[in-house]
N, C-alpha and C. Protein backbone atom coordinates (compact mmCIF):
# COMPACT_ATOMS: atom_id res chain seq x y z
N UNK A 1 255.77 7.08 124.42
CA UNK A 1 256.71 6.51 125.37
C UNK A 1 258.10 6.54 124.73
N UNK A 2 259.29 6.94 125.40
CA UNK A 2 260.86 7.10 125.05
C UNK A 2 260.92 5.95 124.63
N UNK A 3 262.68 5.65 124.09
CA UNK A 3 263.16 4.47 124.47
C UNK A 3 263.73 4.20 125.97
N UNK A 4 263.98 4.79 126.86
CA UNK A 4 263.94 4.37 127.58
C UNK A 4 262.89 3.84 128.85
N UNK A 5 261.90 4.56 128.34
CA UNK A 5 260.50 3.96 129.70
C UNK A 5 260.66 2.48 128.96
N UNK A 6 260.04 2.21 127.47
CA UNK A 6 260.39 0.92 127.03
C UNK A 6 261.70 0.08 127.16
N UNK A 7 262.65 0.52 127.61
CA UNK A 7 263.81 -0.45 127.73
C UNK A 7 263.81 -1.12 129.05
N UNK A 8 262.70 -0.10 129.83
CA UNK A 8 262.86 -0.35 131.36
C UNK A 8 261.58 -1.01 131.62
N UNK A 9 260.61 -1.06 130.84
CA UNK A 9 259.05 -1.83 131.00
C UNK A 9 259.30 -3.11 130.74
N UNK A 10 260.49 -3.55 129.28
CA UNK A 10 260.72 -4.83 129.01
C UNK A 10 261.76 -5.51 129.84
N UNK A 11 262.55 -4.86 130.88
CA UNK A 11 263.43 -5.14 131.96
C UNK A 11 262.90 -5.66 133.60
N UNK A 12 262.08 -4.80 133.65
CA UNK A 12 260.90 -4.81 134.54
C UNK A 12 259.70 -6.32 134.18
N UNK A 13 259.68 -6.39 133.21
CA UNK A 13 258.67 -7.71 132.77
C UNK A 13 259.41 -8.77 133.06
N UNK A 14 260.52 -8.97 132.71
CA UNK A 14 261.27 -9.59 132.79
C UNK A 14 262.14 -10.77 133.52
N UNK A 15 262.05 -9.92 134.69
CA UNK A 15 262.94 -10.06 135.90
C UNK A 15 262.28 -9.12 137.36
N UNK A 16 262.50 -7.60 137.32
CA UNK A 16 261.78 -7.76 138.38
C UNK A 16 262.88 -7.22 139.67
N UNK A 17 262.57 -6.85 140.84
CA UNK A 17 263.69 -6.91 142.13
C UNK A 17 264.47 -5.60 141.62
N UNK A 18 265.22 -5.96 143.22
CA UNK A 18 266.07 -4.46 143.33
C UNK A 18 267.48 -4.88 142.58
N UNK A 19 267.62 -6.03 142.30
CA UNK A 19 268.91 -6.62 141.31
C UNK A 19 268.54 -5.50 140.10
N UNK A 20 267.72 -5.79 139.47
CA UNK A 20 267.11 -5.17 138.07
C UNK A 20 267.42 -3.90 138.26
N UNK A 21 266.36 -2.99 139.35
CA UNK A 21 266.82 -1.98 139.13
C UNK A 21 267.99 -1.10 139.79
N UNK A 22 269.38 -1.95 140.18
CA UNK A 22 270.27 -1.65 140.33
C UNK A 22 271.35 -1.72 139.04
N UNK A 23 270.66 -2.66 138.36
CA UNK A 23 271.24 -2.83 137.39
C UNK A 23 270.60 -1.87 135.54
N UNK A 24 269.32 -1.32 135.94
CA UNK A 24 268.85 -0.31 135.15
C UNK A 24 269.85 0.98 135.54
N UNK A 25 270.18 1.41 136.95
CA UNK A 25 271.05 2.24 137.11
C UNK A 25 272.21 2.13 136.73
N UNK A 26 272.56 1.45 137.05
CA UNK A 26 274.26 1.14 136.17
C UNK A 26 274.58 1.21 134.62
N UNK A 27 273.02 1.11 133.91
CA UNK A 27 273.29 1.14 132.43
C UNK A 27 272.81 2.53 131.97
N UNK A 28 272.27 3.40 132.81
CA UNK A 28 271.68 4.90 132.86
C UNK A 28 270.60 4.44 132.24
N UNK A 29 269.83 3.35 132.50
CA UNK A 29 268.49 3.62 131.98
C UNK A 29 267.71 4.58 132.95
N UNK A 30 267.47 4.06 134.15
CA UNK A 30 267.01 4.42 135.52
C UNK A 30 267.89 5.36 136.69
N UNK A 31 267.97 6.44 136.56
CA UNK A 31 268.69 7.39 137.22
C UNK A 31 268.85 6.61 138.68
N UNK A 32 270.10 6.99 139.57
CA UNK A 32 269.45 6.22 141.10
C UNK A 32 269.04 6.85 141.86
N UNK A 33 268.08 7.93 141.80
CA UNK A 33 267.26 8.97 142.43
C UNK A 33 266.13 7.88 142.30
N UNK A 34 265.51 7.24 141.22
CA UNK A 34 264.07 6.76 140.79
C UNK A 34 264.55 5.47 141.63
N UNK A 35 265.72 4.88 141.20
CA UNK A 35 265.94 3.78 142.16
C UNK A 35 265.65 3.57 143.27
N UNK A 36 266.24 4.21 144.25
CA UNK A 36 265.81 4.04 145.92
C UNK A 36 265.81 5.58 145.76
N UNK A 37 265.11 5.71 147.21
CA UNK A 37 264.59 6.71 147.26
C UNK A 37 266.35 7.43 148.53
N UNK A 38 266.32 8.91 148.73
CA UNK A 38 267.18 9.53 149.74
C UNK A 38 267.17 9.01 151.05
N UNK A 39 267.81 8.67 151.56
CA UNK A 39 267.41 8.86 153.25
C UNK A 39 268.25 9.90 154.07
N UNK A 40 267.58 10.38 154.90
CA UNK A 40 267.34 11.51 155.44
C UNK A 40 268.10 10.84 157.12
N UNK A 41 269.52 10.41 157.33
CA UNK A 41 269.33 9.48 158.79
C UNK A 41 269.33 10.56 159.79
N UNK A 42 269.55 11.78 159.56
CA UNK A 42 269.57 13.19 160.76
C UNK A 42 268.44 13.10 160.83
N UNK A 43 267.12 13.60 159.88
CA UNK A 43 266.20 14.11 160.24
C UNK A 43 265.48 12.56 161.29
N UNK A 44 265.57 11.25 160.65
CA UNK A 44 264.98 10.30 160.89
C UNK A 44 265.19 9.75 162.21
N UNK A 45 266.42 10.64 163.05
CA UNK A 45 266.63 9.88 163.92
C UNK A 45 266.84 11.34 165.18
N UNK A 46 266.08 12.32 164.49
CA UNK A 46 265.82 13.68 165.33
C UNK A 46 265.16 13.06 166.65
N UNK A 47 265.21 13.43 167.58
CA UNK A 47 264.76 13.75 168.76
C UNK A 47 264.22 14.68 169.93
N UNK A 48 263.90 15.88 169.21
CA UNK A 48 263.02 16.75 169.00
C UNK A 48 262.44 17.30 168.15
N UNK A 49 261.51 18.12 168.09
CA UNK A 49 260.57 18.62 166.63
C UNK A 49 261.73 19.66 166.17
N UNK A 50 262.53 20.67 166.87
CA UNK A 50 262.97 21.38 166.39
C UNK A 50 263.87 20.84 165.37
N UNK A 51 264.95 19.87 166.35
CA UNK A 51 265.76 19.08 165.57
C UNK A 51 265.68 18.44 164.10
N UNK A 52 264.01 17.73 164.44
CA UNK A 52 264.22 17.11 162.91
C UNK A 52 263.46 18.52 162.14
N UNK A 53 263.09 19.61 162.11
CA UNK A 53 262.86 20.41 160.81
C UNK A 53 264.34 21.15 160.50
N UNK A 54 265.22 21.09 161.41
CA UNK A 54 266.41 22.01 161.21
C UNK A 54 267.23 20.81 160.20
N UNK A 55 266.97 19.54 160.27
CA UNK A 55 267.64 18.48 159.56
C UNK A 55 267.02 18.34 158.06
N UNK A 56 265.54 18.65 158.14
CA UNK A 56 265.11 18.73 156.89
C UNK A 56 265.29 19.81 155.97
N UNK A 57 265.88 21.05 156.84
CA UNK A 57 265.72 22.17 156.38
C UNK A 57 264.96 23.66 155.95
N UNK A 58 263.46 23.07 157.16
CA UNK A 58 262.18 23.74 157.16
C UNK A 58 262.49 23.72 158.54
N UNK A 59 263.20 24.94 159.20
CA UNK A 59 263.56 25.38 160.26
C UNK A 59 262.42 26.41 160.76
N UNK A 60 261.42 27.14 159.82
CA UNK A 60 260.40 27.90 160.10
C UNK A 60 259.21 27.93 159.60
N UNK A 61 258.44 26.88 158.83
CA UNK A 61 257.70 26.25 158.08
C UNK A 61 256.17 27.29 158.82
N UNK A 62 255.98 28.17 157.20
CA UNK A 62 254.83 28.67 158.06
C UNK A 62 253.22 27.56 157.80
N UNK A 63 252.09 28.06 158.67
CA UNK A 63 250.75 27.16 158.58
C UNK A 63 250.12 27.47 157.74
N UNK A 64 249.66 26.72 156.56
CA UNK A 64 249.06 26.87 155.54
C UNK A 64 247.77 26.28 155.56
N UNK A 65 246.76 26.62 155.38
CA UNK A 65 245.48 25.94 155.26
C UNK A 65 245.41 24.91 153.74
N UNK A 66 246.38 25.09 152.87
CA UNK A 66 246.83 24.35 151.73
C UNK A 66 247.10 23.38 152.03
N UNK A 67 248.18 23.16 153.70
CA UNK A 67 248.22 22.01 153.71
C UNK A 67 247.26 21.19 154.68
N UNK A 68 246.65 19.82 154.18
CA UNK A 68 245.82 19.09 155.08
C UNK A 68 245.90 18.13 155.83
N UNK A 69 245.72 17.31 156.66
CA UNK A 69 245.14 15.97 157.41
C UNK A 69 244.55 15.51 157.39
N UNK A 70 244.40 14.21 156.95
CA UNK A 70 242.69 13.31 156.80
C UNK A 70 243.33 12.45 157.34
N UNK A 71 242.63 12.29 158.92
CA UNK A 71 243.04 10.94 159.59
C UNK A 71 241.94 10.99 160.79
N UNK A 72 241.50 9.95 161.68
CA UNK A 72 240.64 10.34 162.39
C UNK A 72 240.89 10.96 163.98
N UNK A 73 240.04 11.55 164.08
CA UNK A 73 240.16 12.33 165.66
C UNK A 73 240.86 11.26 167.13
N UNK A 74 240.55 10.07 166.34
CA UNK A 74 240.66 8.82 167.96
C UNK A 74 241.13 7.69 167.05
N UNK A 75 242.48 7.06 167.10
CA UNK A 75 242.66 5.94 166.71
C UNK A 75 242.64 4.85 167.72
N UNK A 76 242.16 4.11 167.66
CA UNK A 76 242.08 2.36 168.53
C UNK A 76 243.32 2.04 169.09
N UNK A 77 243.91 2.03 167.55
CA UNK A 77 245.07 1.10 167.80
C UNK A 77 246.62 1.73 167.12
N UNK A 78 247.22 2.70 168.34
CA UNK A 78 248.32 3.16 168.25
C UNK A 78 249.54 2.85 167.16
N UNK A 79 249.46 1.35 166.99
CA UNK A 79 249.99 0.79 166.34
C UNK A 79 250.22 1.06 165.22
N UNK A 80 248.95 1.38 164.24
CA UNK A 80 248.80 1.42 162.87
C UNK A 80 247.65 2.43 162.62
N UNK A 81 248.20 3.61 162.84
CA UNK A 81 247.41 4.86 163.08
C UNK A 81 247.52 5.66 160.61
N UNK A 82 246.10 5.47 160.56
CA UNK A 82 246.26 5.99 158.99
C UNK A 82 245.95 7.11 158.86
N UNK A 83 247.01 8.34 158.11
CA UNK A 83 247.46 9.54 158.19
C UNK A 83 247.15 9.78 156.64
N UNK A 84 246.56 10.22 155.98
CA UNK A 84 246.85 11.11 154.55
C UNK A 84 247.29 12.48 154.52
N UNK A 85 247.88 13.12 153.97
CA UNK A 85 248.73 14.15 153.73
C UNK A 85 248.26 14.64 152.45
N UNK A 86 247.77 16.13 152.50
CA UNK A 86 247.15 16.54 151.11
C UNK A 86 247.72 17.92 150.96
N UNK A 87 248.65 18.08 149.97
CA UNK A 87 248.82 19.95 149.64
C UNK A 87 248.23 20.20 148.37
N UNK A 88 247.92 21.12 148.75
CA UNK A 88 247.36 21.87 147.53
C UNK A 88 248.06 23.34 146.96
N UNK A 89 249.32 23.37 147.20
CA UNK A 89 250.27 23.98 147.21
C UNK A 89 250.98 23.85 145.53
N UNK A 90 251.53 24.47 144.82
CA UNK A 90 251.78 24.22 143.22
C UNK A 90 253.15 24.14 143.33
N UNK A 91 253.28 23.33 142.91
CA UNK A 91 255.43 22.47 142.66
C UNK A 91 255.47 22.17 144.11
N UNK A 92 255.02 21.04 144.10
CA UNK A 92 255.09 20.16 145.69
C UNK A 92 256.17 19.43 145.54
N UNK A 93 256.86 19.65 146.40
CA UNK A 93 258.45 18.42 146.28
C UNK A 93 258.75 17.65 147.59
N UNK A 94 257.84 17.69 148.43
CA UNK A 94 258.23 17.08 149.40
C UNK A 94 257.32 17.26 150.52
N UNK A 95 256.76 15.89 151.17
CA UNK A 95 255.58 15.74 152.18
C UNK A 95 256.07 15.15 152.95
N UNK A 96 256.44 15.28 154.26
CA UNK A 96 257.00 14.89 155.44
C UNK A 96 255.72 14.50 156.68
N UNK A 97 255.77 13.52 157.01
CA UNK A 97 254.70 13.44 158.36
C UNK A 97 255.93 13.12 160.01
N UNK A 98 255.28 13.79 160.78
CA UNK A 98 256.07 14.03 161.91
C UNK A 98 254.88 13.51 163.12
N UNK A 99 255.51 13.19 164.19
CA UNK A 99 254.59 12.62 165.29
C UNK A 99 255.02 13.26 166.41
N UNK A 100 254.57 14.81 167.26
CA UNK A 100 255.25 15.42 168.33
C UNK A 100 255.72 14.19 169.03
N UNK A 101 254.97 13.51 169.79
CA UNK A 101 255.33 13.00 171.29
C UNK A 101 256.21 11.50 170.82
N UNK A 102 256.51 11.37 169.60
CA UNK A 102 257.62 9.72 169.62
C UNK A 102 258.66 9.99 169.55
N UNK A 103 259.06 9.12 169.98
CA UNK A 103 260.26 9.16 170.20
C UNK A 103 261.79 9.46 169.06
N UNK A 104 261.20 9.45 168.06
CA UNK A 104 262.13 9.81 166.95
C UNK A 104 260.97 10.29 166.15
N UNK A 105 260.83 11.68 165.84
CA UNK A 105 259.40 12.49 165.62
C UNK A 105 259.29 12.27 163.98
N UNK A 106 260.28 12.08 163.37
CA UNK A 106 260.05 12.06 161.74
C UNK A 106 259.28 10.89 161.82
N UNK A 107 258.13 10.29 160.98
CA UNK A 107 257.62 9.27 160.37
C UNK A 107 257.56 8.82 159.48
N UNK A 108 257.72 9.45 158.47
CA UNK A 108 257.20 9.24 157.06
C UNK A 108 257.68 10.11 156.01
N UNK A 109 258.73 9.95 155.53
CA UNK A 109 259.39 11.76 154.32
C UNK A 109 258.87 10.56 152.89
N UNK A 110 258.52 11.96 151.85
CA UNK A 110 258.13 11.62 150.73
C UNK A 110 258.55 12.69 149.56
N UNK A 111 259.47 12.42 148.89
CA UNK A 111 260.00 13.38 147.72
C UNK A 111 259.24 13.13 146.38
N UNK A 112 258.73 14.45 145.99
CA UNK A 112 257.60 14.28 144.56
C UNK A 112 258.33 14.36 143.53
N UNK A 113 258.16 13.71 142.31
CA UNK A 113 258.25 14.31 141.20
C UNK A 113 257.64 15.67 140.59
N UNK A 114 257.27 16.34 139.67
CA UNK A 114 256.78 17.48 138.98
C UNK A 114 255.40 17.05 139.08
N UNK A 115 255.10 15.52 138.50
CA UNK A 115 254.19 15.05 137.76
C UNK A 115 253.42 14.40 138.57
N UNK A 116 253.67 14.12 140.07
CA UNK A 116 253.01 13.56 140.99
C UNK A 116 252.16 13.59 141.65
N UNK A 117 250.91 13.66 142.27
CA UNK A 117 249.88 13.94 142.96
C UNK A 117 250.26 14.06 143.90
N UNK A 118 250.28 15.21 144.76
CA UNK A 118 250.77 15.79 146.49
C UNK A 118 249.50 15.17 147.11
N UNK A 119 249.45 13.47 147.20
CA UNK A 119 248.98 13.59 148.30
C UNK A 119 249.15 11.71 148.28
N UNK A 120 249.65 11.80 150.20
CA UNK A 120 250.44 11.03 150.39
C UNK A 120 249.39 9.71 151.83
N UNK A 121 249.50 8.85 151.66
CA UNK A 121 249.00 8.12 152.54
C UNK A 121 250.27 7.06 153.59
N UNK A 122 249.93 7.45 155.08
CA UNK A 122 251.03 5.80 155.17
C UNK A 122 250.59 5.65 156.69
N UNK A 123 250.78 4.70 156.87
CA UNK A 123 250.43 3.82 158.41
C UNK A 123 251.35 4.89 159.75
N UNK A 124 250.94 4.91 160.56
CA UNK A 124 252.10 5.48 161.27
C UNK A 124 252.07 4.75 162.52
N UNK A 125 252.80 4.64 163.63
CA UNK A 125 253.05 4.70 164.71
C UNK A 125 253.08 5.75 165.65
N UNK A 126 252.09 5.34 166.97
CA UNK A 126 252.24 6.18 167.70
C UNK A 126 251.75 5.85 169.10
N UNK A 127 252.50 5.82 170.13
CA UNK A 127 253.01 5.46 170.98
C UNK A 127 251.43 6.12 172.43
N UNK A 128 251.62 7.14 171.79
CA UNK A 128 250.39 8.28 172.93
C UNK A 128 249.54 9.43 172.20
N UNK A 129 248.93 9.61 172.90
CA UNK A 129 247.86 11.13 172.04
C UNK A 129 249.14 11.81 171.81
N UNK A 130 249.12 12.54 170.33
CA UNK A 130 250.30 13.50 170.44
C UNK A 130 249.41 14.32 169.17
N UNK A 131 250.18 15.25 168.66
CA UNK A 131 250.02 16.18 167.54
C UNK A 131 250.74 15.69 166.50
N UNK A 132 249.99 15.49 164.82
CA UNK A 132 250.93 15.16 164.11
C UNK A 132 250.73 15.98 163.06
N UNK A 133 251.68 16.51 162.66
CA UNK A 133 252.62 17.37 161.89
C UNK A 133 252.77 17.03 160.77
N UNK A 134 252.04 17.83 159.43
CA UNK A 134 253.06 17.63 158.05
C UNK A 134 253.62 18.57 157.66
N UNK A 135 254.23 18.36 157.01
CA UNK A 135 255.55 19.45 156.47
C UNK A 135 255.89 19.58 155.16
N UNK A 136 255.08 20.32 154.56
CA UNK A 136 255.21 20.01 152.70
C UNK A 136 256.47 21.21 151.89
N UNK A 137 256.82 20.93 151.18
CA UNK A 137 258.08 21.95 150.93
C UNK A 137 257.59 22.17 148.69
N UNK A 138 256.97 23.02 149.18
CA UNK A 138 256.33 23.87 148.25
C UNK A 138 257.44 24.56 146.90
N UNK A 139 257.85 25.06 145.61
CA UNK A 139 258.43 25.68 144.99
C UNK A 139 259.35 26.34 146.39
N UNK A 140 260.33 25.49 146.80
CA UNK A 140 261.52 25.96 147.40
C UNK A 140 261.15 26.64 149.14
N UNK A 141 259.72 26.71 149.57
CA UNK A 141 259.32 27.03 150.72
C UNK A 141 258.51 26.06 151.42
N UNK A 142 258.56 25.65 152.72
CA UNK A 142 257.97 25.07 154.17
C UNK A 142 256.77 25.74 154.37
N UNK A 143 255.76 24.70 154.54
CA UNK A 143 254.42 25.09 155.09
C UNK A 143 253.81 23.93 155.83
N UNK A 144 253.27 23.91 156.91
CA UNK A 144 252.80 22.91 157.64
C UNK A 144 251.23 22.78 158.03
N UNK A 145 250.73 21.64 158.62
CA UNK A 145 249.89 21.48 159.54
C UNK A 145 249.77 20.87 160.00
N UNK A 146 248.75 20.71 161.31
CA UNK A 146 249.20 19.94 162.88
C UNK A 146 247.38 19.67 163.14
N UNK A 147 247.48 18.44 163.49
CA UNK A 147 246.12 17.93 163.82
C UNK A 147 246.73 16.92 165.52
N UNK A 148 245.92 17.06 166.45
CA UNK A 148 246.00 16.12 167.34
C UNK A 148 244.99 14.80 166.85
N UNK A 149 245.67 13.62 167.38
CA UNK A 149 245.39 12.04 167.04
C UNK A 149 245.34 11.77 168.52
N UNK A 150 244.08 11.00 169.50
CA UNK A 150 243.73 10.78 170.36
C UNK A 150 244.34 9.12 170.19
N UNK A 151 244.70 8.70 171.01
CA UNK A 151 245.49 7.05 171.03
C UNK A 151 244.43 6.55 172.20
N UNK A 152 243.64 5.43 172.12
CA UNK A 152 243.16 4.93 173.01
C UNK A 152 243.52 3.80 173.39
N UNK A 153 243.09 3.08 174.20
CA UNK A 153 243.15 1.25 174.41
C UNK A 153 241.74 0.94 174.59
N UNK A 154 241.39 0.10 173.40
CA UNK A 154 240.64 -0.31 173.37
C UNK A 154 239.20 0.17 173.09
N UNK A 155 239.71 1.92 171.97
CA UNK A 155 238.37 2.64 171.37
C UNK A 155 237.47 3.34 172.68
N UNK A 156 238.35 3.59 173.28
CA UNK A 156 237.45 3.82 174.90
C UNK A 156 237.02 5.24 175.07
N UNK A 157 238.05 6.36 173.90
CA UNK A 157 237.92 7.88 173.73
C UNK A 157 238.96 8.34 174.71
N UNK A 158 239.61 7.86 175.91
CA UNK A 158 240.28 8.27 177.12
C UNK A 158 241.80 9.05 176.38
């Protein structure tokens, strides 16, 4: 371990909060990339599919069987629909989940480190049956895949 993972483990023990690590950034312990993460407010607030990949910059993202979906065929409850995102793609830098039919289609962007495991879990929202979309951005190239998510009321299959 550096001196700095240790300057930042005994900072982190310490204290704690986004005070801390605003204040690890300010002393260059903690770059402010590791700090908060980018936000993306074009792509996030796209309003069509085209829109938000032209914002992310995967304007032609081809289909990769590398990339996957593990989520189920029929969710219950629209609300809190669980999506995993898996590439198997080498120098993964970025896993995006997208929802065709909502209303602001980005859901979920995720920027990797080198050292990170490409594979991403998160709750989503979703409003109606739609198609959902990931978007992984591979050693400098877009590759996707698209699974439909059935939305019911009340587990009914409809």
């Amino acid at each position: 371990m550096n001196q700095h993972q240790t300057q930042r483990r005994q900072v982190l023990r310490a204290g704690g909060g986004l005070a801390v690590l605003g204040a690890l950034a300010a002393a260059g312990i903690v770059l402010p990339r590791q700090a908060l993460a980018e936000w993306n407010k074009q792509a996030f607030d796209a309003k069509t599919l085209d829109d938000a990949m032209k914002a992310m910059g995967a304007e032609a993202p081809a289909n990769s069987g590398d990339v996957q979906i593990v989520a189920s065929d029929i969710a219950e409850n629209g609300a809190v629909v669980p999506v995993q995102a898996v590439s198997k793609l080498p120098k993964t830098e970025k896993i995006a989940i997208l929802v065709e039919k909502n209303p602001s289609m980005l859901a979920a962007s995720f920027d990797l480190g080198p050292e990170t495991l490409p594979e991403v879990t998160a709750r989503i929202k979703m409003g109606q049956t739609s198609n959902v979309i990931v978007v992984v951005k591979a050693d400098g190239k877009f590759y996707m895949a698209s699974k439909e998510i059935k939305v019911t009321l009340g587990g009914c299959g409809g």
